[in-house]
N, C-alpha and C. Protein backbone atom coordinates (compact mmCIF):
# COMPACT_ATOMS: atom_id res chain seq x y z
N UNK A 1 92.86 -216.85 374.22
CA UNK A 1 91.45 -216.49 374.24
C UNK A 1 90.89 -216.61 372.83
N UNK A 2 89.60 -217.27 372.78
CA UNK A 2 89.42 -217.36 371.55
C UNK A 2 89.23 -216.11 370.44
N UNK A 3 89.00 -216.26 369.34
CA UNK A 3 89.28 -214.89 368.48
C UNK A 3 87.62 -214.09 368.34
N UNK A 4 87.61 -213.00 368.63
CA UNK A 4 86.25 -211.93 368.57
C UNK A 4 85.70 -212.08 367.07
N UNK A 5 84.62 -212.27 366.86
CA UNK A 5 83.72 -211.97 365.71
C UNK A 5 82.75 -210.35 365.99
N UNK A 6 83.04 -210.08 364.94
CA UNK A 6 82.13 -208.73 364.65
C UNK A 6 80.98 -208.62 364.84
N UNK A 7 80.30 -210.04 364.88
CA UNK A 7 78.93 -209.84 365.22
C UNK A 7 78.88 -210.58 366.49
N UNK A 8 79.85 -210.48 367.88
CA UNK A 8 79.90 -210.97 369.13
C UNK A 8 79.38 -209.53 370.04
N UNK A 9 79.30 -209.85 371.26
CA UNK A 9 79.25 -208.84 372.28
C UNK A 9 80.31 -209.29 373.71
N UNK A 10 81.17 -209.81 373.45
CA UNK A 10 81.40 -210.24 374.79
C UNK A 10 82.41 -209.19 375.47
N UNK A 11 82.09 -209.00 376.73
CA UNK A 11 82.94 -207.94 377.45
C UNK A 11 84.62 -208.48 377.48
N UNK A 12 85.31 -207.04 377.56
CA UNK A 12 86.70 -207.45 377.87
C UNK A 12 86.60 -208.09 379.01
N UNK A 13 85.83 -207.58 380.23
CA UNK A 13 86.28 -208.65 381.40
C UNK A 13 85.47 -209.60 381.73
N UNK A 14 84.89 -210.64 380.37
CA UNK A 14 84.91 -212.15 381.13
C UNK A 14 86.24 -212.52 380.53
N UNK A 15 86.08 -213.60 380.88
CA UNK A 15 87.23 -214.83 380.46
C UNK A 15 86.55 -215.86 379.19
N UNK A 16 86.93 -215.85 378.42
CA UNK A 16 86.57 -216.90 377.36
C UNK A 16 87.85 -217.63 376.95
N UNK A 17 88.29 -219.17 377.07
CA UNK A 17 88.85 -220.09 376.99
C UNK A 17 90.05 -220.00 378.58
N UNK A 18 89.35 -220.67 379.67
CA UNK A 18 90.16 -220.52 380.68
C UNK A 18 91.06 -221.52 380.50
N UNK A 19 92.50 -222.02 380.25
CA UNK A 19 92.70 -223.53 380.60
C UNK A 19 92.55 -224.16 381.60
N UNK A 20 92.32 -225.28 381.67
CA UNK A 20 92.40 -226.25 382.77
C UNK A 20 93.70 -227.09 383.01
N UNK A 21 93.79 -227.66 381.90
CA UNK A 21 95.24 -228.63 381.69
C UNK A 21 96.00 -228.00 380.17
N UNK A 22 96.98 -228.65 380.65
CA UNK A 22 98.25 -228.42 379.41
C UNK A 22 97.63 -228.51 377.69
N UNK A 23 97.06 -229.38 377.61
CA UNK A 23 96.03 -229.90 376.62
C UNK A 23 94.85 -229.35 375.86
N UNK A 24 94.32 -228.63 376.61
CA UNK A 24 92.68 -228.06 376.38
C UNK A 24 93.05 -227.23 375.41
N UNK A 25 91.52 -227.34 374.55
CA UNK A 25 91.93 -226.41 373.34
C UNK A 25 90.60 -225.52 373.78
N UNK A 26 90.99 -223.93 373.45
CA UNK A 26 89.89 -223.39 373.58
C UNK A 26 87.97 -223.45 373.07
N UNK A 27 87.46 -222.88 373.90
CA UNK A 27 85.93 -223.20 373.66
C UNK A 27 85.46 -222.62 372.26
N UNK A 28 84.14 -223.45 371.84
CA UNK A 28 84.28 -223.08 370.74
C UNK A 28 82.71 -222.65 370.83
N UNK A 29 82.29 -221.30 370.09
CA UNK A 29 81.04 -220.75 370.52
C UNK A 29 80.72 -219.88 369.54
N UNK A 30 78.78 -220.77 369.29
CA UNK A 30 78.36 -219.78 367.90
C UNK A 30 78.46 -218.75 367.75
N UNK A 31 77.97 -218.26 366.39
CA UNK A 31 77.21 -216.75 366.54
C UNK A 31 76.74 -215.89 367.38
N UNK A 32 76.90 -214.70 367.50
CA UNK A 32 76.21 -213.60 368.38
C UNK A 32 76.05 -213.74 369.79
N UNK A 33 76.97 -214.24 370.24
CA UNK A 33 77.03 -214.44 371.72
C UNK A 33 76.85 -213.29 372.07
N UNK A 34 76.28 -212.55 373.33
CA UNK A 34 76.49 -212.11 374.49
C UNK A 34 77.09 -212.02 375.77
N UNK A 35 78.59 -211.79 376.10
CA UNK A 35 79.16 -212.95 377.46
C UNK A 35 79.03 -211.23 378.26
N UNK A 36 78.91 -211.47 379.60
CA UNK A 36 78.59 -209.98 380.22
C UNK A 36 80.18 -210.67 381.32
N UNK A 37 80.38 -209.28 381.62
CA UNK A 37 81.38 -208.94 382.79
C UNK A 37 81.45 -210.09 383.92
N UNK A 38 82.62 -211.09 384.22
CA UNK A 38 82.65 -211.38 385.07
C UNK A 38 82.61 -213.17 384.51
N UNK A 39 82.01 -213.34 383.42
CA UNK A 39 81.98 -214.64 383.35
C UNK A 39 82.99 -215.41 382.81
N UNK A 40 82.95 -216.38 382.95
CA UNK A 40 84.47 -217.50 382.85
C UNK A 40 83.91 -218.72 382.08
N UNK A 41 84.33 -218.82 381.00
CA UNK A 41 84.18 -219.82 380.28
C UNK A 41 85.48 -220.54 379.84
N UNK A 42 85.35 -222.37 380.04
CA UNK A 42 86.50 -222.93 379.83
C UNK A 42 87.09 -223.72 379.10
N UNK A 43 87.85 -223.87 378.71
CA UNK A 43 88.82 -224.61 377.24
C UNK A 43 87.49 -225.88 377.12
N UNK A 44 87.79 -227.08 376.09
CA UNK A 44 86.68 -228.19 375.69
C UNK A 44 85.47 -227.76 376.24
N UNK A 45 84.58 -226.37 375.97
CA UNK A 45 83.66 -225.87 375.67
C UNK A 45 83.04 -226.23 374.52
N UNK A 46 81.61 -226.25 373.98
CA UNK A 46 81.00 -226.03 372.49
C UNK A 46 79.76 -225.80 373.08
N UNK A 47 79.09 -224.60 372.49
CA UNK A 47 78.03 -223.69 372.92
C UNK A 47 77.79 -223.31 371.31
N UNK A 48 76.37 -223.35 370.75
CA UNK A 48 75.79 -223.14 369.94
C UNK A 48 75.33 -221.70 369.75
N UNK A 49 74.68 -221.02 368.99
CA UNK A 49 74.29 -220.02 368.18
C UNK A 49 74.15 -219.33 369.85
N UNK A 50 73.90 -217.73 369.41
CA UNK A 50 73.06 -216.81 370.60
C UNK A 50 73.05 -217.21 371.65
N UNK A 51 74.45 -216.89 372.14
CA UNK A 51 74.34 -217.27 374.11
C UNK A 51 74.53 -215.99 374.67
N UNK A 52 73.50 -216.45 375.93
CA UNK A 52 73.72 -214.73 376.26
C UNK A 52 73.16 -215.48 377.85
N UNK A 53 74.94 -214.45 378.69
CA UNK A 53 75.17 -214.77 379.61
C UNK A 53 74.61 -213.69 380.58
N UNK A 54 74.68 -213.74 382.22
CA UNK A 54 74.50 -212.59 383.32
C UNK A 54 76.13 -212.83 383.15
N UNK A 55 76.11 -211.84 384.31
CA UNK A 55 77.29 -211.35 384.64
C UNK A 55 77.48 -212.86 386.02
N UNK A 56 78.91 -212.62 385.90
CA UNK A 56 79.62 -213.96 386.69
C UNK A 56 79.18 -215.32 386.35
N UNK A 57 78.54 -215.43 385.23
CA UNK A 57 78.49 -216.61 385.15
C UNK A 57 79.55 -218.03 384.85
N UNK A 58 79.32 -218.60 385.57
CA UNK A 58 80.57 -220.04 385.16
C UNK A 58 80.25 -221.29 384.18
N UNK A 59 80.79 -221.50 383.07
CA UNK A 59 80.51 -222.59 382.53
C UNK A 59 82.15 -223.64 382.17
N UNK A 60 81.89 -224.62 383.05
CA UNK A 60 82.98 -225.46 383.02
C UNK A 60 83.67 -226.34 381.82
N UNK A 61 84.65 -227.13 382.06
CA UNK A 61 84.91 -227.42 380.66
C UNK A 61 84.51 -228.97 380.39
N UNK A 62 84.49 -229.03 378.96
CA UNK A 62 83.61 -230.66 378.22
C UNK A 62 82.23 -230.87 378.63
N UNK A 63 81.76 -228.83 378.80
CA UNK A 63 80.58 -228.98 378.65
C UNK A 63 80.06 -228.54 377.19
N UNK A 64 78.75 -228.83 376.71
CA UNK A 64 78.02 -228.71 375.60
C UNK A 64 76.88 -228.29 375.79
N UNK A 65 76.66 -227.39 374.96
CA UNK A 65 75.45 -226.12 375.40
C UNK A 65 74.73 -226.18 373.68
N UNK A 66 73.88 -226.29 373.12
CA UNK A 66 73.12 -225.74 372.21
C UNK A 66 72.71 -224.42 372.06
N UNK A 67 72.00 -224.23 371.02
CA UNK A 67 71.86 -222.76 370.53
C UNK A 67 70.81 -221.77 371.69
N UNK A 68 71.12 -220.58 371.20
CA UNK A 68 69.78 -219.69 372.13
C UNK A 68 69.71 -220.32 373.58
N UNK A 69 70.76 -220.34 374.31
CA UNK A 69 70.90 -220.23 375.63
C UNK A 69 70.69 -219.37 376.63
N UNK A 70 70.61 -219.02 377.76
CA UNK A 70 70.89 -217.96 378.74
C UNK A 70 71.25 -218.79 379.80
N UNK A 71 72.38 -218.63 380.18
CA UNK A 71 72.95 -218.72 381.24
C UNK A 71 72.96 -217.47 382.12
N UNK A 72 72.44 -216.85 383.33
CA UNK A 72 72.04 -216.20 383.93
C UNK A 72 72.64 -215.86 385.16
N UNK A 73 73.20 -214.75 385.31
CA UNK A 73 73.90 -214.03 386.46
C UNK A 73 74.29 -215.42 387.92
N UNK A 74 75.67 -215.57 388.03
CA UNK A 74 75.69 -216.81 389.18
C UNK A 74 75.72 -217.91 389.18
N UNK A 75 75.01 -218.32 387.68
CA UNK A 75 74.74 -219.44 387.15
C UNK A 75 75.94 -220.44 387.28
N UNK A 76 76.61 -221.43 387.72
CA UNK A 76 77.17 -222.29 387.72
C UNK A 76 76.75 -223.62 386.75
N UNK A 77 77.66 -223.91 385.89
CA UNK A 77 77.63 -225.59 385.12
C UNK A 77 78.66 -225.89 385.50
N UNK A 78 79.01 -226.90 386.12
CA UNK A 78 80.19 -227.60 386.99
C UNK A 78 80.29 -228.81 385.13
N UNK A 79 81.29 -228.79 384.81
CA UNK A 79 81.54 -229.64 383.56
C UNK A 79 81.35 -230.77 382.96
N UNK A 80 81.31 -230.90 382.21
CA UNK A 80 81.12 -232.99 381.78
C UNK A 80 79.49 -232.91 382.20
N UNK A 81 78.59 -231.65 380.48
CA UNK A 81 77.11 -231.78 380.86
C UNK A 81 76.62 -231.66 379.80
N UNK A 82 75.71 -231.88 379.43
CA UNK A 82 75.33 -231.88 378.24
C UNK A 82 73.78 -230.90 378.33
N UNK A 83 73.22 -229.92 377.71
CA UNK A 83 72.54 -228.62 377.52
C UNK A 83 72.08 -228.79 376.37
N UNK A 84 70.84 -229.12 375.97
CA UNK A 84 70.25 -228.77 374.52
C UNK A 84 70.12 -227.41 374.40
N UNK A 85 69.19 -226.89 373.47
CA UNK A 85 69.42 -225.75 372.35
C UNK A 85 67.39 -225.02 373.79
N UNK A 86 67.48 -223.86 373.73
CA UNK A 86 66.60 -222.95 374.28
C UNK A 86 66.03 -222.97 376.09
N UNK A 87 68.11 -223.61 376.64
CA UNK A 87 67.95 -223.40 377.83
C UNK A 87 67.66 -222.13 378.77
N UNK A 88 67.24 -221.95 379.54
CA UNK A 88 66.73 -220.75 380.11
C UNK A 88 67.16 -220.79 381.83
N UNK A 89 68.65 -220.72 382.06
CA UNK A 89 69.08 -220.59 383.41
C UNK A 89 68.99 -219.38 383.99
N UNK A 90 67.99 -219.41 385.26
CA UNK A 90 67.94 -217.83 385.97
C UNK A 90 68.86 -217.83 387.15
N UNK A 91 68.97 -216.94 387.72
CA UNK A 91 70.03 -216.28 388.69
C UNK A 91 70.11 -217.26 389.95
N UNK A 92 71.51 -217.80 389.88
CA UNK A 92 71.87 -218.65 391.11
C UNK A 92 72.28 -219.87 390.95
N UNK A 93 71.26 -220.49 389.29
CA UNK A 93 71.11 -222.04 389.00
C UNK A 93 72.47 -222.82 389.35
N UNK A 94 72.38 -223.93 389.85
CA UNK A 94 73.55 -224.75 390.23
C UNK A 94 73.64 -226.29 388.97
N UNK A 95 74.07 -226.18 387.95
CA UNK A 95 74.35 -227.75 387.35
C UNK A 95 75.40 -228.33 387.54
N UNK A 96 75.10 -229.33 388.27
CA UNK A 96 76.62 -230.29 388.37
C UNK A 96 77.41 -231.18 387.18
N UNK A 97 78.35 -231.73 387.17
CA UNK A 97 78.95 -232.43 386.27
C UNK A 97 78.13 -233.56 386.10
N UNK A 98 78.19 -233.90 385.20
CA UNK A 98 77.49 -235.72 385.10
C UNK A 98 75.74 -235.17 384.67
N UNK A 99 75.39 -233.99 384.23
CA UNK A 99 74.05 -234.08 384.00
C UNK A 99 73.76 -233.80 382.52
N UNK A 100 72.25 -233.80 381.91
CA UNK A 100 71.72 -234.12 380.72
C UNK A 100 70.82 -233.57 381.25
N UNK A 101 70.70 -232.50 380.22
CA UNK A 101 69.58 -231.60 380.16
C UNK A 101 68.91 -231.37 378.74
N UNK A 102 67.73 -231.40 378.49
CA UNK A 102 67.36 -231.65 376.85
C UNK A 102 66.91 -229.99 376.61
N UNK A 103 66.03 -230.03 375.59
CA UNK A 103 66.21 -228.76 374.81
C UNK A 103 64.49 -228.12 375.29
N UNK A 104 64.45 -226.70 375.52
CA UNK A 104 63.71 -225.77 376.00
C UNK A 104 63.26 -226.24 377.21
N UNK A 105 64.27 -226.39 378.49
CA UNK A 105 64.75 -226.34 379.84
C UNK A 105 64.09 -225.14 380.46
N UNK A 106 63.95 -224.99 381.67
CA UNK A 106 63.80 -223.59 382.98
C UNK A 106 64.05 -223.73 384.15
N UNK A 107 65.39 -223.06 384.44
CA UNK A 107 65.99 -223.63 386.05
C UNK A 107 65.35 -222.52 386.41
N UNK A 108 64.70 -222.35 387.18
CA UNK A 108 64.37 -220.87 388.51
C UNK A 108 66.00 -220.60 389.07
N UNK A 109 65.15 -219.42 390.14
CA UNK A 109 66.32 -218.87 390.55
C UNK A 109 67.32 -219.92 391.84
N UNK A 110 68.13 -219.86 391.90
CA UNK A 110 68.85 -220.74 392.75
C UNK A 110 68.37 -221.96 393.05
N UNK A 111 68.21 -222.85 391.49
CA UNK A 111 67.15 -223.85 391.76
C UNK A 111 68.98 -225.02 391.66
N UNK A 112 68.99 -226.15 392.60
CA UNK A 112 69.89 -226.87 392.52
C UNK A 112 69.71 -228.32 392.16
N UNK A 113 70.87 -228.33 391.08
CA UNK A 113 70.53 -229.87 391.36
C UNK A 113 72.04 -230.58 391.36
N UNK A 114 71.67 -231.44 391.92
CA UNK A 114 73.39 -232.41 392.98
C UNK A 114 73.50 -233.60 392.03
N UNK A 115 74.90 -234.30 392.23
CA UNK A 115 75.56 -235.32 391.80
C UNK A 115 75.93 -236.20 392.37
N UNK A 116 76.02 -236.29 393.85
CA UNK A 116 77.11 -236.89 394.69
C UNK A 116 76.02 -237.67 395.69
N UNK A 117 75.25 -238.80 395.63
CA UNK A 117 74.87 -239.37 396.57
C UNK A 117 75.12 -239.38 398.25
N UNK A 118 76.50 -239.35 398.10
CA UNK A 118 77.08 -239.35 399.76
C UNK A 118 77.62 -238.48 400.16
N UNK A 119 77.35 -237.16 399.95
CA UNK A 119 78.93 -236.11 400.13
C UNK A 119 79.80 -236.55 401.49
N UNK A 120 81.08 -236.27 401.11
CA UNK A 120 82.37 -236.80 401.81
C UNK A 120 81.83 -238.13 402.68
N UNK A 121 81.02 -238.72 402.32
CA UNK A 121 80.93 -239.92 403.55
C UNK A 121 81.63 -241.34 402.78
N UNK A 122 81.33 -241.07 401.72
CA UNK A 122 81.83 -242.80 400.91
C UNK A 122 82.12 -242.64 399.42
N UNK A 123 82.87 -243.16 398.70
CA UNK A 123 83.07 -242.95 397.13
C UNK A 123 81.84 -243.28 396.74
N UNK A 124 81.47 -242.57 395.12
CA UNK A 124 80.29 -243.19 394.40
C UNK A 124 80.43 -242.29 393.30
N UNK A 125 80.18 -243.00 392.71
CA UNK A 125 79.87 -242.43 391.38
C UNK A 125 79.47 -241.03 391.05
N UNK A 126 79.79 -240.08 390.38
CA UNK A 126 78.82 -238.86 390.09
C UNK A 126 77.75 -239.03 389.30
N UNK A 127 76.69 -239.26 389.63
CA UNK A 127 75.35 -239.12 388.82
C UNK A 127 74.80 -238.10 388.87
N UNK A 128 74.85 -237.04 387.79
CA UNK A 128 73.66 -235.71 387.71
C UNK A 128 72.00 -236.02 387.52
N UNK A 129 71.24 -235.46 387.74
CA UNK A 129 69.67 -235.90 387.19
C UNK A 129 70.11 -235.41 385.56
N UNK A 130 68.70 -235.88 385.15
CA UNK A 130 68.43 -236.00 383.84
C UNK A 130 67.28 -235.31 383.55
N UNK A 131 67.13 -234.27 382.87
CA UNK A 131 65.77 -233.21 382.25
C UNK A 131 65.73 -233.37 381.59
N UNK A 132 64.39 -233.72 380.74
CA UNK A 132 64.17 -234.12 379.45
C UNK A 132 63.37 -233.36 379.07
N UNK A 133 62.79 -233.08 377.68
CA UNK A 133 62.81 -231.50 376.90
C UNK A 133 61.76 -230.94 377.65
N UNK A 134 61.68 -229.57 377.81
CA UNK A 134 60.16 -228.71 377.94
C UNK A 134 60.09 -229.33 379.59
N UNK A 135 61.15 -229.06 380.58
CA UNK A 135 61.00 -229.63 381.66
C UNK A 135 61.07 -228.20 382.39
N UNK A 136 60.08 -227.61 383.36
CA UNK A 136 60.86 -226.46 384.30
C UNK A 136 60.90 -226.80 385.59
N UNK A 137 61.89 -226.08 386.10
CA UNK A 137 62.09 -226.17 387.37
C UNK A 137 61.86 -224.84 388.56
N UNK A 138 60.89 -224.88 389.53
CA UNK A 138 60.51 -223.43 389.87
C UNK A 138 62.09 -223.06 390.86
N UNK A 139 62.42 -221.91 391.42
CA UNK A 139 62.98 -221.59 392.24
C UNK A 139 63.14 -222.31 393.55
N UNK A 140 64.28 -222.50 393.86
CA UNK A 140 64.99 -223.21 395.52
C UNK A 140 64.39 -224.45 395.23
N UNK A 141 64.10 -225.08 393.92
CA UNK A 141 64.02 -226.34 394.29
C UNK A 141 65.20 -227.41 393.86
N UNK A 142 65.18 -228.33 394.68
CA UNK A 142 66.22 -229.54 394.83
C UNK A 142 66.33 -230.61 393.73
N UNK A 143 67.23 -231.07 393.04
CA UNK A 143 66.80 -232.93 392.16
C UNK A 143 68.21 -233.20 392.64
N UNK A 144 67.95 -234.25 393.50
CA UNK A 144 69.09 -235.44 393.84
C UNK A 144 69.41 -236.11 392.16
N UNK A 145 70.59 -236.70 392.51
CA UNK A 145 71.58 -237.06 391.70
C UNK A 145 70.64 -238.55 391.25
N UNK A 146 71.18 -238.76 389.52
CA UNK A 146 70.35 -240.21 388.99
C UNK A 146 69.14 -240.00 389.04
N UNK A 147 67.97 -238.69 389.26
CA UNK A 147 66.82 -238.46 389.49
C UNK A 147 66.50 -238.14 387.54
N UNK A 148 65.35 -238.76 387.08
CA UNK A 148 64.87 -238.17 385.82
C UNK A 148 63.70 -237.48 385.77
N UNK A 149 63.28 -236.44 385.29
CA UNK A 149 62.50 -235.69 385.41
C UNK A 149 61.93 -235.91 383.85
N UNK A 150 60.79 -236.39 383.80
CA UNK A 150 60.15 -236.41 382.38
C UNK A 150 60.20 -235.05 382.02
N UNK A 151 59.58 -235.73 380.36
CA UNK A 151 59.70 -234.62 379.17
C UNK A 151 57.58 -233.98 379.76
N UNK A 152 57.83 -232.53 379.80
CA UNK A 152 57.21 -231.55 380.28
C UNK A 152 56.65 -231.47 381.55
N UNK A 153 56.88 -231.74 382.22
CA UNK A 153 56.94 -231.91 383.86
C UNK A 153 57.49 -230.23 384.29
N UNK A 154 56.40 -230.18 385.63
CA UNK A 154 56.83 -229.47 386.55
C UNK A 154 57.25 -229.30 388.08
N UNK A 155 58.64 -228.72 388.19
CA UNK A 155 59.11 -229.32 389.52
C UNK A 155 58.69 -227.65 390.00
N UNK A 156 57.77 -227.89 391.47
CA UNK A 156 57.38 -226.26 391.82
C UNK A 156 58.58 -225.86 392.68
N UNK A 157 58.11 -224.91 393.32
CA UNK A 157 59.43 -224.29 393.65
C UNK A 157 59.41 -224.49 395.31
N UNK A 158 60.55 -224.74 395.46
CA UNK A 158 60.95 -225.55 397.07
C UNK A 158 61.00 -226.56 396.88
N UNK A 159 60.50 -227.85 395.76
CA UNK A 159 60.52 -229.03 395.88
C UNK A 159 61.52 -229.29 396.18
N UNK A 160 61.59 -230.62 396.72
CA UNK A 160 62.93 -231.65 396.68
C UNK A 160 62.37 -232.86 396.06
N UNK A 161 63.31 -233.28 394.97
CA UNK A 161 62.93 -234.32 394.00
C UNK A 161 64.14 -235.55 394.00
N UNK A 162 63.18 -236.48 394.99
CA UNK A 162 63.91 -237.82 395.38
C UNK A 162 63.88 -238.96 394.50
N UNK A 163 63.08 -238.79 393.94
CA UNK A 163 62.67 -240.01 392.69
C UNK A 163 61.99 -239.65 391.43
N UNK A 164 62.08 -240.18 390.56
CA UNK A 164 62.09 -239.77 388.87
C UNK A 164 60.42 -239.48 389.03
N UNK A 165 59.94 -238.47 388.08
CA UNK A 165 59.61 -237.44 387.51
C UNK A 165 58.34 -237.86 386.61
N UNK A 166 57.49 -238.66 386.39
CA UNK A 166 56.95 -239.36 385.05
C UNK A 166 56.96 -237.95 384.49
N UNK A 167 56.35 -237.76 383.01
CA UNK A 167 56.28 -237.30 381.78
C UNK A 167 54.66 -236.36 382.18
N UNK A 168 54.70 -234.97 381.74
CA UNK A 168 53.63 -234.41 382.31
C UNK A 168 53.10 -234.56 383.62
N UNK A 169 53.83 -233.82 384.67
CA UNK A 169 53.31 -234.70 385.80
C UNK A 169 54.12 -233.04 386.87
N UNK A 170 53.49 -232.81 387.67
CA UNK A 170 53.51 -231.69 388.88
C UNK A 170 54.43 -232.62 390.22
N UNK A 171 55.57 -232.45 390.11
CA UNK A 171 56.56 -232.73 391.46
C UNK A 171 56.47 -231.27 392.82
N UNK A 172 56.02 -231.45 393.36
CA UNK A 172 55.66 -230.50 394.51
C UNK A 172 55.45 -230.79 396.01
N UNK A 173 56.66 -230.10 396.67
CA UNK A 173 56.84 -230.72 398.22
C UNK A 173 58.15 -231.13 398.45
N UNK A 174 58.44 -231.45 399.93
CA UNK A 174 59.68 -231.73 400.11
C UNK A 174 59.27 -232.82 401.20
N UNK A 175 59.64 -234.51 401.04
CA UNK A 175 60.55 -234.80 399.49
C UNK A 175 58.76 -234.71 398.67
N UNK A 176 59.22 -234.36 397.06
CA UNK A 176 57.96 -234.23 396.12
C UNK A 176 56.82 -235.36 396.13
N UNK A 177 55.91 -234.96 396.02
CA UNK A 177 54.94 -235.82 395.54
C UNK A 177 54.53 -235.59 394.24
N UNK A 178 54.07 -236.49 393.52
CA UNK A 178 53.43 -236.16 392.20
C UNK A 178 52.15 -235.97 392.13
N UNK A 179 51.45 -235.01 391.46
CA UNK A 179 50.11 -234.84 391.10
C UNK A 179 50.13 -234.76 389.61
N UNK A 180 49.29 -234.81 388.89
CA UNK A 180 48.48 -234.59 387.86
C UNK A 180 48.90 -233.25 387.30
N UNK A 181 49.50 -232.73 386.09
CA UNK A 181 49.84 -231.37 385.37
C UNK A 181 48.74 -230.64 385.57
N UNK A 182 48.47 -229.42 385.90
CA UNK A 182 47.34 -229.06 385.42
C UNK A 182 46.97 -228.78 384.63
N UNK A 183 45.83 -228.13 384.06
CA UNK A 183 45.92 -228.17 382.49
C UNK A 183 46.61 -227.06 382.45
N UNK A 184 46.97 -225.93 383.04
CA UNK A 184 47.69 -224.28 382.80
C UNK A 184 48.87 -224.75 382.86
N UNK A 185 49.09 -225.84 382.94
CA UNK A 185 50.89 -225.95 382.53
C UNK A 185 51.09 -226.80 381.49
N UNK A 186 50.03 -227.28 381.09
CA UNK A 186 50.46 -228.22 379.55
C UNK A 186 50.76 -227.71 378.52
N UNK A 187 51.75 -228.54 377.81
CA UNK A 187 51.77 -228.08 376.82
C UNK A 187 53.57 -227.91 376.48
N UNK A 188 53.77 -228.07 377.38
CA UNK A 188 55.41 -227.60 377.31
C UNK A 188 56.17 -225.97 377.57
N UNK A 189 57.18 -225.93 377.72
CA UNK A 189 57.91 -224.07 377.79
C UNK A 189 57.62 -223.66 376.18
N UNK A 190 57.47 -222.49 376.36
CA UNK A 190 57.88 -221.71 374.89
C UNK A 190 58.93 -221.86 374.20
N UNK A 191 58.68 -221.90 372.82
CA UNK A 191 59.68 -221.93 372.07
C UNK A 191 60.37 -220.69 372.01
């Protein structure tokens, strides 16, 4: 398990550096973390400054997280993902392996997004979608796999997002349609 810093918070009962294989070297994680009860973090980890987890949260391994994170109660990152710096995962979020997520992100609550074009029907590739910076995503909504979601775009909540995303642009509906940002959402997430 990796070694405690004085200025950490993490509970005795998560897990910090789970192995996977014979090989893995434990995760490696900034300053002042927060890890709460229950969460599992795993070997070829790197997570930047101030992470601060819910409780049970999972983050898989040869993933990469930037600074001032929240990973959020339930939260699942399935591994092999890449997380810029002022992500904001709320309770439930699902990230699969194979995705790219840029910096000041917003998954809603049990908002999912998939990898697997065919589940169990045919081999294919894992493709995660792609969020690009200042992107949110409202609650229970969907992004199929290889889907890009422009930089400040909003996906509302229930969408299902079948096809890429332009740049400032309202995805809403199932499957989404695009409208026009409004102006009360321009501008990007908070820093």
């Amino acid at each position: 398990m990796s070694e405690r810093k004085a200025d950490t918070a993490i509970s005795d009962r998560a897990t910090v550096g789970h192995p996977y294989e014979t090989e893995s070297r434990e995760p490696v994680i900034g300053t002042n973390p927060t890890i709460r009860p229950g969460t599992i973090i795993y070997d070829d980890v790197v997570i930047g400054d101030r992470l601060n987890t819910g409780h049970f949260a999972l983050i898989r391994e040869r993933t990469e997280i930037g600074d001032d994170a929240l990973v959020g109660t339930n939260v699942t990152i399935d591994g092999t993902s890449t997380i810029g710096s002022n992500a904001n995962f709320q309770t439930g979020a699902y990230v699969p392996a194979e995705t790219t997520i840029g910096d000041h992100v917003f998954l809603g609550p049990n908002a999912v997004l998939t990898n697997d074009p065919y589940p169990l029907r045919r081999d294919a590739d894992l493709e995660g979608p792609s969020l690009e910076d200042h992107v949110s995503v409202g609650a229970n909504a969907t992004i199929l796999p290889g889907v890009t979601v422009g930089r400040g775009s909003f996906v509302a909540a229930g969408a299902v997002v079948t096809r890429d995303v332009p740049q400032q642009t309202l995805a809403i509906g199932a499957p989404a349609s695009h409208e026009p940002l409004p102006d009360s959402l321009c501008g990007g997430n908070a820093e």
